[in-house]
Structure formats: structure tokens, C-alpha cells
PDB file of N, CA and C in Angstrom:
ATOM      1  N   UNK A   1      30.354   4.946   1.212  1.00  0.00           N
ATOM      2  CA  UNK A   1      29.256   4.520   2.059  1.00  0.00           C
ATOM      3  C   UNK A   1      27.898   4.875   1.424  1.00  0.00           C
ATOM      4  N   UNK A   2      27.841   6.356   0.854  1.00  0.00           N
ATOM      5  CA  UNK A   2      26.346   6.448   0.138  1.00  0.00           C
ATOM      6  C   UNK A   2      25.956   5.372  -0.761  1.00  0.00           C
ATOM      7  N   UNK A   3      27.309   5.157  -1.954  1.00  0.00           N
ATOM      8  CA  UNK A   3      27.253   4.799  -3.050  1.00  0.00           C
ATOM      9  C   UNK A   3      26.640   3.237  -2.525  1.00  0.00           C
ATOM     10  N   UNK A   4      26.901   2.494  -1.576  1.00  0.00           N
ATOM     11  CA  UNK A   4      26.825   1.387  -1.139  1.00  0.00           C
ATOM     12  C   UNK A   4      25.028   1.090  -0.831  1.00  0.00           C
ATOM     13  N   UNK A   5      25.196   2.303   0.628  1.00  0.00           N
ATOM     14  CA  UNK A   5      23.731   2.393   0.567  1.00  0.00           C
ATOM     15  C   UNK A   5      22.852   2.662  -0.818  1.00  0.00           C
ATOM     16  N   UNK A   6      22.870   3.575  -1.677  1.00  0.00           N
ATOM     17  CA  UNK A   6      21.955   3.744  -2.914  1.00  0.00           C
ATOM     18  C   UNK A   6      22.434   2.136  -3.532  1.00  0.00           C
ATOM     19  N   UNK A   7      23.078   1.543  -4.105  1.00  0.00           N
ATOM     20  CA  UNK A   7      23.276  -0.112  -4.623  1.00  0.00           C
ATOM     21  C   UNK A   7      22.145  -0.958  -3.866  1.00  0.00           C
ATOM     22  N   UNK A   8      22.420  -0.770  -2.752  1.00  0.00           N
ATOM     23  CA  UNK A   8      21.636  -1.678  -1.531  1.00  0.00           C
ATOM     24  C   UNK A   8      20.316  -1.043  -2.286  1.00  0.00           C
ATOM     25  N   UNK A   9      19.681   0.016  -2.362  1.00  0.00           N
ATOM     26  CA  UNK A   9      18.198   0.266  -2.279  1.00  0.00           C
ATOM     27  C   UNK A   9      17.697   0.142  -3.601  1.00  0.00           C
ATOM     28  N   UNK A  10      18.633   0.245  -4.376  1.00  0.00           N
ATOM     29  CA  UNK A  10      18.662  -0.071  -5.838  1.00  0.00           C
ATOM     30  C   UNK A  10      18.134  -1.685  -5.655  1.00  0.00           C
ATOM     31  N   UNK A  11      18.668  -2.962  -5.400  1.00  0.00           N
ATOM     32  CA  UNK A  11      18.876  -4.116  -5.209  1.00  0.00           C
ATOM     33  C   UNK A  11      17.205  -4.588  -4.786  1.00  0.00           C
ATOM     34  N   UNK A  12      16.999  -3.126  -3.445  1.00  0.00           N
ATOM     35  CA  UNK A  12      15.582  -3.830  -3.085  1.00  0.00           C
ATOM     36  C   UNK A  12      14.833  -3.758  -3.737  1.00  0.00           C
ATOM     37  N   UNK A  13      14.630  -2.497  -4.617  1.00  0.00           N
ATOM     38  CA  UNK A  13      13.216  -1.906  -5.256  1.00  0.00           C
ATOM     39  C   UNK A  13      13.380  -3.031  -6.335  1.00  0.00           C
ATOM     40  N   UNK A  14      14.526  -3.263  -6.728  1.00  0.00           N
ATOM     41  CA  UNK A  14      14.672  -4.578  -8.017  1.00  0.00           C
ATOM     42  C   UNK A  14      13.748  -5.236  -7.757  1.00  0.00           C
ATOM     43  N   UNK A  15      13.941  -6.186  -6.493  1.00  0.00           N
ATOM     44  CA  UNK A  15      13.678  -7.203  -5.805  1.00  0.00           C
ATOM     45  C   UNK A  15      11.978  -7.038  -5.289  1.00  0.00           C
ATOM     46  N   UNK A  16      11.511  -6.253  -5.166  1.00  0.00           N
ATOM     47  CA  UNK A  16       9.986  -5.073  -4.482  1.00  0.00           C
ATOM     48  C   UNK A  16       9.155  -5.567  -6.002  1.00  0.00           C
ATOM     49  N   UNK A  17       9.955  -4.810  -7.265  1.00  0.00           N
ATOM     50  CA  UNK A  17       9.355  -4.810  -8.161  1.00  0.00           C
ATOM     51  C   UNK A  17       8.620  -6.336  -9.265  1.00  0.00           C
ATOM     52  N   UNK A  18       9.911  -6.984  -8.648  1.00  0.00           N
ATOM     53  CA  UNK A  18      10.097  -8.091  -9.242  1.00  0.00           C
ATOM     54  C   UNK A  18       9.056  -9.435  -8.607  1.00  0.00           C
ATOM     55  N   UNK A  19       9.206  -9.397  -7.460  1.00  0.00           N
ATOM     56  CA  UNK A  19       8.126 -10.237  -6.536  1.00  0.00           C
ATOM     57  C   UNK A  19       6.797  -9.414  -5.978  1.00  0.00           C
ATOM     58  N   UNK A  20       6.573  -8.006  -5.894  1.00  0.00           N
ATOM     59  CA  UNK A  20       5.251  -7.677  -5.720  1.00  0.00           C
ATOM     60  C   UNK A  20       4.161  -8.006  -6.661  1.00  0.00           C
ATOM     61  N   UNK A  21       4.181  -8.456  -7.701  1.00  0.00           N
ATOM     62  CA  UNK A  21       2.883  -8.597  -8.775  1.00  0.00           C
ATOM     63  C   UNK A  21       2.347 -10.103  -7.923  1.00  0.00           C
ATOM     64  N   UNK A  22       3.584 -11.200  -7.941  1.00  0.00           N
ATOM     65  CA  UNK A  22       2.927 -12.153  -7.402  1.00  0.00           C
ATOM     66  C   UNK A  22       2.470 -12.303  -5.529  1.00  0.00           C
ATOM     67  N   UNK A  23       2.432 -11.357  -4.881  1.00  0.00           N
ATOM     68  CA  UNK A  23       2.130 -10.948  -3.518  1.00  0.00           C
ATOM     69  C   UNK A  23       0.754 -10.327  -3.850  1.00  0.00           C
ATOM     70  N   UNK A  24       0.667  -9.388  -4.470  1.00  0.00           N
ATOM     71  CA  UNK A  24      -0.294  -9.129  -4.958  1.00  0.00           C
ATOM     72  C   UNK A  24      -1.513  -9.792  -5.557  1.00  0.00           C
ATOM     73  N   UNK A  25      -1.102 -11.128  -6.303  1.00  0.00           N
ATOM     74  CA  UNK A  25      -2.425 -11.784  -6.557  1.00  0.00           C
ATOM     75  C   UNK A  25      -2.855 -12.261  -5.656  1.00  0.00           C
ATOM     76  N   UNK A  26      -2.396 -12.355  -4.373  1.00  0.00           N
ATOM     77  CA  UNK A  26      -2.785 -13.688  -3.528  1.00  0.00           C
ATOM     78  C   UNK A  26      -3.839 -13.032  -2.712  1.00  0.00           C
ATOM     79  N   UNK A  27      -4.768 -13.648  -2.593  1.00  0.00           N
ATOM     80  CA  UNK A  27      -6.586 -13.025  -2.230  1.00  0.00           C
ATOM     81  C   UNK A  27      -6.855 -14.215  -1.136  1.00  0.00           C
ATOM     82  N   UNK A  28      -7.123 -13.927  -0.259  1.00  0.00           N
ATOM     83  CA  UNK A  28      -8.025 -14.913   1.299  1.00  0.00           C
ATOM     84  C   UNK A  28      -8.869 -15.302   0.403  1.00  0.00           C
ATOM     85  N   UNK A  29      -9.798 -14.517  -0.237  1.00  0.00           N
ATOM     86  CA  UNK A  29     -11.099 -15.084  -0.244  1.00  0.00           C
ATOM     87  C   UNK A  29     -12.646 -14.227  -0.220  1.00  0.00           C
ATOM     88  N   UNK A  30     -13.540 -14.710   0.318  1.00  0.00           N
ATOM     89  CA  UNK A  30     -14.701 -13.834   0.618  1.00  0.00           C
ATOM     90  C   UNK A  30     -15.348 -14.455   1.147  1.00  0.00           C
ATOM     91  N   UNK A  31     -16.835 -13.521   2.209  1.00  0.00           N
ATOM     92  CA  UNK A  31     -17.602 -14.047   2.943  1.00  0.00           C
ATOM     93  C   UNK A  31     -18.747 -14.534   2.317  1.00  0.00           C
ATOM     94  N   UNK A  32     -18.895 -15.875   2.646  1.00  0.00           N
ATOM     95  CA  UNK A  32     -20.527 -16.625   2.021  1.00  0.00           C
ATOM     96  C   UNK A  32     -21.173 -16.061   2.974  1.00  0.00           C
ATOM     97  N   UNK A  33     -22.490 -16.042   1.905  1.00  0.00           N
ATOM     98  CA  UNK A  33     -23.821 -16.042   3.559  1.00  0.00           C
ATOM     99  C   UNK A  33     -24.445 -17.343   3.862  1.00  0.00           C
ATOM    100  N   UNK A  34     -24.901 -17.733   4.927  1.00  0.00           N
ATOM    101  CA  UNK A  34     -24.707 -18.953   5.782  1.00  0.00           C
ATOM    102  C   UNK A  34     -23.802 -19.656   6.306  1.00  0.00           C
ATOM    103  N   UNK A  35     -22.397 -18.764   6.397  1.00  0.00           N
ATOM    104  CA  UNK A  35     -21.247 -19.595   7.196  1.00  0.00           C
ATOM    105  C   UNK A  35     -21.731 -18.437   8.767  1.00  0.00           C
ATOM    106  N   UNK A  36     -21.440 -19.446   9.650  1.00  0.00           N
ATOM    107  CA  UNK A  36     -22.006 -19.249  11.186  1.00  0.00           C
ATOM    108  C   UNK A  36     -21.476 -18.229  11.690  1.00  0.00           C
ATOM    109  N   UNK A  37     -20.087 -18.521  11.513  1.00  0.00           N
ATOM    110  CA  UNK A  37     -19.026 -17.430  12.637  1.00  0.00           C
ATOM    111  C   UNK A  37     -19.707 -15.755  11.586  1.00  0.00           C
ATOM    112  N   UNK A  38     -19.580 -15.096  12.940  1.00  0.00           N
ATOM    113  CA  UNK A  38     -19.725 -13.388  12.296  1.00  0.00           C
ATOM    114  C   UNK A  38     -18.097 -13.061  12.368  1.00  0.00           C
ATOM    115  N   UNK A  39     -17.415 -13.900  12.813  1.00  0.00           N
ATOM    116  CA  UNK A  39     -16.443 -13.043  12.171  1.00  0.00           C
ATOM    117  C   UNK A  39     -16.111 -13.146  10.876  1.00  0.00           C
ATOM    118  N   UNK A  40     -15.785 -14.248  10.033  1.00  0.00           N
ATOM    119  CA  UNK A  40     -15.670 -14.473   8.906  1.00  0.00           C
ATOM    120  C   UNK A  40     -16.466 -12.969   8.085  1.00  0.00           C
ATOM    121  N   UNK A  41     -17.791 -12.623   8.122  1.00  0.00           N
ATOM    122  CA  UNK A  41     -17.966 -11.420   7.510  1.00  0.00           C
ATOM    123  C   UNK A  41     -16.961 -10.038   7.985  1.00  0.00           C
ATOM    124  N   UNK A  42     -16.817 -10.415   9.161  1.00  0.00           N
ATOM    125  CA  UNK A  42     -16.078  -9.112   9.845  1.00  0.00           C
ATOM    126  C   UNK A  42     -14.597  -9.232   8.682  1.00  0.00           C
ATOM    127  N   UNK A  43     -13.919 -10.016   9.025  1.00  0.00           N
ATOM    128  CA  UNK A  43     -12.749  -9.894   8.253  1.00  0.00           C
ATOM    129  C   UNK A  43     -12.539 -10.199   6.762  1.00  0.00           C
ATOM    130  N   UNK A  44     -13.745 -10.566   5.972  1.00  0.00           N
ATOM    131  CA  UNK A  44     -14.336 -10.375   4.558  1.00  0.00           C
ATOM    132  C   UNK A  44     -13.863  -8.979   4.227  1.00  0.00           C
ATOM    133  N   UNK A  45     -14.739  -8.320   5.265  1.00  0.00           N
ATOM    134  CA  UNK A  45     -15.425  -6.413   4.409  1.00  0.00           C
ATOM    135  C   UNK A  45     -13.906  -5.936   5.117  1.00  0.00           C
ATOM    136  N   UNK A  46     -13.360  -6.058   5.997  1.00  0.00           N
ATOM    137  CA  UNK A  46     -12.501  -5.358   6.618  1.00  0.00           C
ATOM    138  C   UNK A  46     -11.048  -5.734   6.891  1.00  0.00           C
ATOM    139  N   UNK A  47     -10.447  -6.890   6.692  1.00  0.00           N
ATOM    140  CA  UNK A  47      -9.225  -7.454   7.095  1.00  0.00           C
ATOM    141  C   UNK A  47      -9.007  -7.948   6.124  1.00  0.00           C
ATOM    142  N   UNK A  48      -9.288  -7.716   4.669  1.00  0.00           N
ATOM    143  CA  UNK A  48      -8.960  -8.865   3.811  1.00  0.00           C
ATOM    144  C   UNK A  48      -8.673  -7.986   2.630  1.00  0.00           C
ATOM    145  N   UNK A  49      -7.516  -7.729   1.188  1.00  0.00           N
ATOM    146  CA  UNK A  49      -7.362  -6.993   0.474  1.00  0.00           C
ATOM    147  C   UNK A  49      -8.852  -7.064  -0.833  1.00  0.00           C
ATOM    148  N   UNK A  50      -8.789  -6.246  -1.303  1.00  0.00           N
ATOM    149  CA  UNK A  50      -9.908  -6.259  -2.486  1.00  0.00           C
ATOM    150  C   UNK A  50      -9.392  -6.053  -4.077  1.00  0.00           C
ATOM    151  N   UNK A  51      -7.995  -6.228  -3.850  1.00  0.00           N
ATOM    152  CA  UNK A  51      -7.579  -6.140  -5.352  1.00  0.00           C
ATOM    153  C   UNK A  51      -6.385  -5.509  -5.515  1.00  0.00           C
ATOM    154  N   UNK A  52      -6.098  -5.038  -6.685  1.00  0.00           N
ATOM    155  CA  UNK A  52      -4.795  -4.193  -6.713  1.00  0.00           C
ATOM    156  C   UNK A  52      -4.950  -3.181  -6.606  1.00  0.00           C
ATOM    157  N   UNK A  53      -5.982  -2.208  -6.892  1.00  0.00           N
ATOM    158  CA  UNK A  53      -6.226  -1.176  -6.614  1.00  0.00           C
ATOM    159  C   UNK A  53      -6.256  -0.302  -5.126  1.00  0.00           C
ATOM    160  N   UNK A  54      -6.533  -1.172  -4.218  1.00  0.00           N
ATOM    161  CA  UNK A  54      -6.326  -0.718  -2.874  1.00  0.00           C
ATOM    162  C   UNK A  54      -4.901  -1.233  -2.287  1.00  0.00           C
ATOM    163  N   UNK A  55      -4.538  -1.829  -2.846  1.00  0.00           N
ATOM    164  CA  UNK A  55      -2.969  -2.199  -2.968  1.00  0.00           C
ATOM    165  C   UNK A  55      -1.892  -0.807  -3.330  1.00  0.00           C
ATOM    166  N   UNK A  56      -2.477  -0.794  -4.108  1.00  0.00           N
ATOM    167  CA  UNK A  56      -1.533   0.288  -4.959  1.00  0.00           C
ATOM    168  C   UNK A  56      -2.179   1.914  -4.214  1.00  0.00           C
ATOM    169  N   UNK A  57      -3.080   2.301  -3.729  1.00  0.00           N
ATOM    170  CA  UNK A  57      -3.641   3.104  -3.091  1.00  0.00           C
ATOM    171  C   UNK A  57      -2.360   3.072  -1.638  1.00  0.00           C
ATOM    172  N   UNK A  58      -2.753   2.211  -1.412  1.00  0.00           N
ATOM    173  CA  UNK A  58      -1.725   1.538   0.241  1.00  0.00           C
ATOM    174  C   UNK A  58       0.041   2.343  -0.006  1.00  0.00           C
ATOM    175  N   UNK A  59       0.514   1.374  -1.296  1.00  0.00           N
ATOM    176  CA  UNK A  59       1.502   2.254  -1.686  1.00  0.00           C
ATOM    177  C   UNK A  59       1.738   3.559  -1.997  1.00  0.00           C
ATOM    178  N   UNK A  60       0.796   4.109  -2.579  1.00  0.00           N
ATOM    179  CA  UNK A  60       0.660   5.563  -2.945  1.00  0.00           C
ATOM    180  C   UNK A  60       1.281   6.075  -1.268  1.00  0.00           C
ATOM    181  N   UNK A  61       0.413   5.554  -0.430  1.00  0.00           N
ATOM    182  CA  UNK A  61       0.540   6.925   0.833  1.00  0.00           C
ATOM    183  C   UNK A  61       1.473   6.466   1.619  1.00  0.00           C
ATOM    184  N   UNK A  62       2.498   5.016   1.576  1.00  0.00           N
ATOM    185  CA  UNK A  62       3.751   4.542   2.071  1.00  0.00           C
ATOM    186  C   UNK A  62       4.874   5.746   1.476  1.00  0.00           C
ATOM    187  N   UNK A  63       4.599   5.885  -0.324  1.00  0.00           N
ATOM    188  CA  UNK A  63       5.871   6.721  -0.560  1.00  0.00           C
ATOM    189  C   UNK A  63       5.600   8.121  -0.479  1.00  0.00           C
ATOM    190  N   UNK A  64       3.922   8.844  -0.187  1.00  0.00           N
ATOM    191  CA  UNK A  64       3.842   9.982   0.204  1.00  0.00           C
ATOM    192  C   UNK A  64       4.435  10.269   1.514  1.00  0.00           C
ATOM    193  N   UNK A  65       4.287   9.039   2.066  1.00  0.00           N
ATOM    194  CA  UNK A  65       4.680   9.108   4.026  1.00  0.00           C
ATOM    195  C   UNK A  65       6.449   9.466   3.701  1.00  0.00           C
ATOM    196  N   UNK A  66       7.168   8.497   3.260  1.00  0.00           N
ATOM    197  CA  UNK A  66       8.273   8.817   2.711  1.00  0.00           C
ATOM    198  C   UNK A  66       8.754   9.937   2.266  1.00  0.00           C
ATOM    199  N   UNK A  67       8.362  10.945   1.547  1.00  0.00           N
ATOM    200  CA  UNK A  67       8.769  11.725   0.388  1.00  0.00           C
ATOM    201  C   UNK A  67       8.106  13.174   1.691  1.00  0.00           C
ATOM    202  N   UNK A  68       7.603  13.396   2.987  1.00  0.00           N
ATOM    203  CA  UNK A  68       6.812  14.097   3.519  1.00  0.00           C
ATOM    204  C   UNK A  68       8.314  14.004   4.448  1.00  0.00           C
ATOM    205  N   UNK A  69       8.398  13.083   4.507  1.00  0.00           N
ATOM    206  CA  UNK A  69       9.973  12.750   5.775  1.00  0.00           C
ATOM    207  C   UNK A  69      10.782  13.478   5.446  1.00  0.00           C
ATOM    208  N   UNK A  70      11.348  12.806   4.514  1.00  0.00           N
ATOM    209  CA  UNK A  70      12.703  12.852   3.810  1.00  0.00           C
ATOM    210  C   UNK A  70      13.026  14.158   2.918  1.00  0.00           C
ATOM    211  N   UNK A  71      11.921  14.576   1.849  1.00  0.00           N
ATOM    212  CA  UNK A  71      12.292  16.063   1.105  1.00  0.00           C
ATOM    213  C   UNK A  71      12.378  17.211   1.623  1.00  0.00           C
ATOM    214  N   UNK A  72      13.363  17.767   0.927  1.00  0.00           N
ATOM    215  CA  UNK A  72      13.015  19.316   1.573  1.00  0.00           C
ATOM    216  C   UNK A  72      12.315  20.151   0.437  1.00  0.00           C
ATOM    217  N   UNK A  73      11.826  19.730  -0.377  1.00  0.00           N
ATOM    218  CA  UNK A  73      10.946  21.079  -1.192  1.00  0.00           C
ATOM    219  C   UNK A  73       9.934  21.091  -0.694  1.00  0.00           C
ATOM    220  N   UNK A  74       9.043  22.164  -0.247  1.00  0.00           N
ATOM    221  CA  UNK A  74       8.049  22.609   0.420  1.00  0.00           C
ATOM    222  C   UNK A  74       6.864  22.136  -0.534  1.00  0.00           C
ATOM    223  N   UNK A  75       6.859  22.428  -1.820  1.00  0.00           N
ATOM    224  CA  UNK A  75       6.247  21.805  -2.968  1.00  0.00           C
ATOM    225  C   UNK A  75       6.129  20.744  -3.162  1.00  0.00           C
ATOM    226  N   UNK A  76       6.743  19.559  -2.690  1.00  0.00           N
ATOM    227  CA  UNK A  76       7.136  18.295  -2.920  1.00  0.00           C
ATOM    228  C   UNK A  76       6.195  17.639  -1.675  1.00  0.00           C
ATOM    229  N   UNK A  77       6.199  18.521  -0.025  1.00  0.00           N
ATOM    230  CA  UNK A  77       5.627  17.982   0.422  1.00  0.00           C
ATOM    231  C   UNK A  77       3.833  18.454   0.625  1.00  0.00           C
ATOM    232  N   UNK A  78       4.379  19.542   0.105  1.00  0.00           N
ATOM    233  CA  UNK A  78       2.229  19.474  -0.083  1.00  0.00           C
ATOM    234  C   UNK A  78       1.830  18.822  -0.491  1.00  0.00           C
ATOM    235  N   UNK A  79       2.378  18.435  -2.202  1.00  0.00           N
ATOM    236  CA  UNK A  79       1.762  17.385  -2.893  1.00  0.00           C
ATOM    237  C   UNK A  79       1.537  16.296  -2.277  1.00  0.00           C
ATOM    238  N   UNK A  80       2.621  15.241  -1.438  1.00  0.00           N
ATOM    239  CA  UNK A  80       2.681  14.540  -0.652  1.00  0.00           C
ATOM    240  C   UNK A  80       1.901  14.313   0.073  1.00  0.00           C
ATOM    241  N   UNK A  81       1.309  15.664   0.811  1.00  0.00           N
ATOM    242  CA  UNK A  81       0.504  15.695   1.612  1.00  0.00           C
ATOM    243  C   UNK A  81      -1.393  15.317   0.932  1.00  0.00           C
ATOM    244  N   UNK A  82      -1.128  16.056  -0.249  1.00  0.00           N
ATOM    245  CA  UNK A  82      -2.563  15.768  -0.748  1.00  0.00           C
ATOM    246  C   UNK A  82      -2.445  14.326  -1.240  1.00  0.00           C
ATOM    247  N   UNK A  83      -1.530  13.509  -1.887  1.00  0.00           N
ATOM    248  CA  UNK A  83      -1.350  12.101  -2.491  1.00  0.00           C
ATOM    249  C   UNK A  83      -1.806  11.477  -1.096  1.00  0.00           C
ATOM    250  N   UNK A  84      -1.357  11.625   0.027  1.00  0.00           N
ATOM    251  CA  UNK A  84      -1.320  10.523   1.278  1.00  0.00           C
ATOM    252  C   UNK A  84      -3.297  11.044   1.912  1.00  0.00           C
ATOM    253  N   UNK A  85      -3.691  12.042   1.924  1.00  0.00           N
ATOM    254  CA  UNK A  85      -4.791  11.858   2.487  1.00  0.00           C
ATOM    255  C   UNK A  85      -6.215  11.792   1.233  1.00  0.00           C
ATOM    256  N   UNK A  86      -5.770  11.610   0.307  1.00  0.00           N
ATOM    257  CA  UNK A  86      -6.365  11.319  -1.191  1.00  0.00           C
ATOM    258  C   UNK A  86      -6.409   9.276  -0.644  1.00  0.00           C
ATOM    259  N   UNK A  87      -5.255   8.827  -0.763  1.00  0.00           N
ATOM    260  CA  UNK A  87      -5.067   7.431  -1.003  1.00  0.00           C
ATOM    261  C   UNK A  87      -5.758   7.146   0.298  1.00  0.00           C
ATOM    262  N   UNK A  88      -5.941   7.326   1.886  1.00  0.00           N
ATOM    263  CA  UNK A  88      -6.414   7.103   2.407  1.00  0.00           C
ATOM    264  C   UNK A  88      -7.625   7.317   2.494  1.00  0.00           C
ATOM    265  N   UNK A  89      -8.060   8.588   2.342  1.00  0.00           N
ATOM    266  CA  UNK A  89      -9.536   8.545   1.934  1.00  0.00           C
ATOM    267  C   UNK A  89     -10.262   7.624   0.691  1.00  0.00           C
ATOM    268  N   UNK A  90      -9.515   7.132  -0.127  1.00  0.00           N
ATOM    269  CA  UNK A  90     -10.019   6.014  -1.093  1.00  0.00           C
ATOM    270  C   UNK A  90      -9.711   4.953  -0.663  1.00  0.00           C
ATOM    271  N   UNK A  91      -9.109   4.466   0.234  1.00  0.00           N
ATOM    272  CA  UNK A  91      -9.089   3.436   0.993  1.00  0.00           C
ATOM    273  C   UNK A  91      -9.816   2.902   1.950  1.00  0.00           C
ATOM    274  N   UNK A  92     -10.156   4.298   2.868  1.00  0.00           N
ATOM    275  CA  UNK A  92     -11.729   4.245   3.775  1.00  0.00           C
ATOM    276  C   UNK A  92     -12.725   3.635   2.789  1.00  0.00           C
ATOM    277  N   UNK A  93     -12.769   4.537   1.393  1.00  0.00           N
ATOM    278  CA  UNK A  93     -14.205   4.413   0.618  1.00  0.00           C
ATOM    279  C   UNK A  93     -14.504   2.615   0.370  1.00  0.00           C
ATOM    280  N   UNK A  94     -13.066   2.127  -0.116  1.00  0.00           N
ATOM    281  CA  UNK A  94     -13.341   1.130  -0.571  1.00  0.00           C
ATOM    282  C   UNK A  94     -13.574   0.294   0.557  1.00  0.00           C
TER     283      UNK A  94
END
């Protein structure tokens, strides 16, 4: 049953690794100035990705969130702990 489950997660990260680059390029867009609606700026600066870098920030604190759960080295989850409020605080910034 482990061996099955680890295959299975093996299979996804394949699969994660293999199709995230092209998920990743795909960009909405950006806000002009003189389009009417205020929301369009609203979800420009705030609802919309800015690159890979805040991408990969995003991930950083998914597998800190992970690795904070799941480990038991006490060491493992401090670090964790500083990786996940590091990536979020550069995520606010950006």
C-alpha cells in the first residue's frame, strides 16, 4: 500500500513538473489607463500573477506548509517556518 501510494506521488510530481512551465507562462494581461471599469486596475495590481517569480514564491510556502505538517525534525520545521513567512512576505511586497 505505501509502495503504491509513493508510485502514485511519484507519477504526480512527474506530471506537476512536466506541465507547470506551460501553466506558468500563461499571463491575463495588464491594466491600461483609460479603460473605464476600476475594476480592471483592481484585479491588474492584485488578482492577476506577475511572473514566475511570485509563482515560485507561492510554491516555496505550499511545500513549507507541507514539510511544517508532515516532519518531525524540529529543525526541519523552523526552517519551514522561516521559508513560509519569508515567501509570503515577498509576496505581499510584490
Amino acid at each position: 500500500m505505501i509502495r503504491e501510494t509513493l508510485e502514485r506521488m511519484q507519477r504526480l510530481l512527474f506530471a506537476f513538473v512536466l506541465f507547470v512551465p506551460s501553466i506558468l507562462a500563461a499571463h491575463p494581461g495588464h491594466y491600461h489607463p483609460g479603460e473605464e471599469d476600476e475594476f480592471d486596475q483592481l484585479r491588474a495590481d492584485y488578482f492577476h500573477l506577475h511572473g514566475y517569480l511570485e509563482i515560485g514564491l507561492a510554491a516555496v510556502a505550499l511545500v513549507a506548509i507541507g514539510l511544517l505538517h508532515f516532519h518531525s525534525s524540529r529543525k526541519v520545521k523552523i526552517g519551514a517556518a522561516i521559508a513560509f513567512s519569508s515567501s509570503v512576505a515577498l509576496i505581499v511586497a510584490f
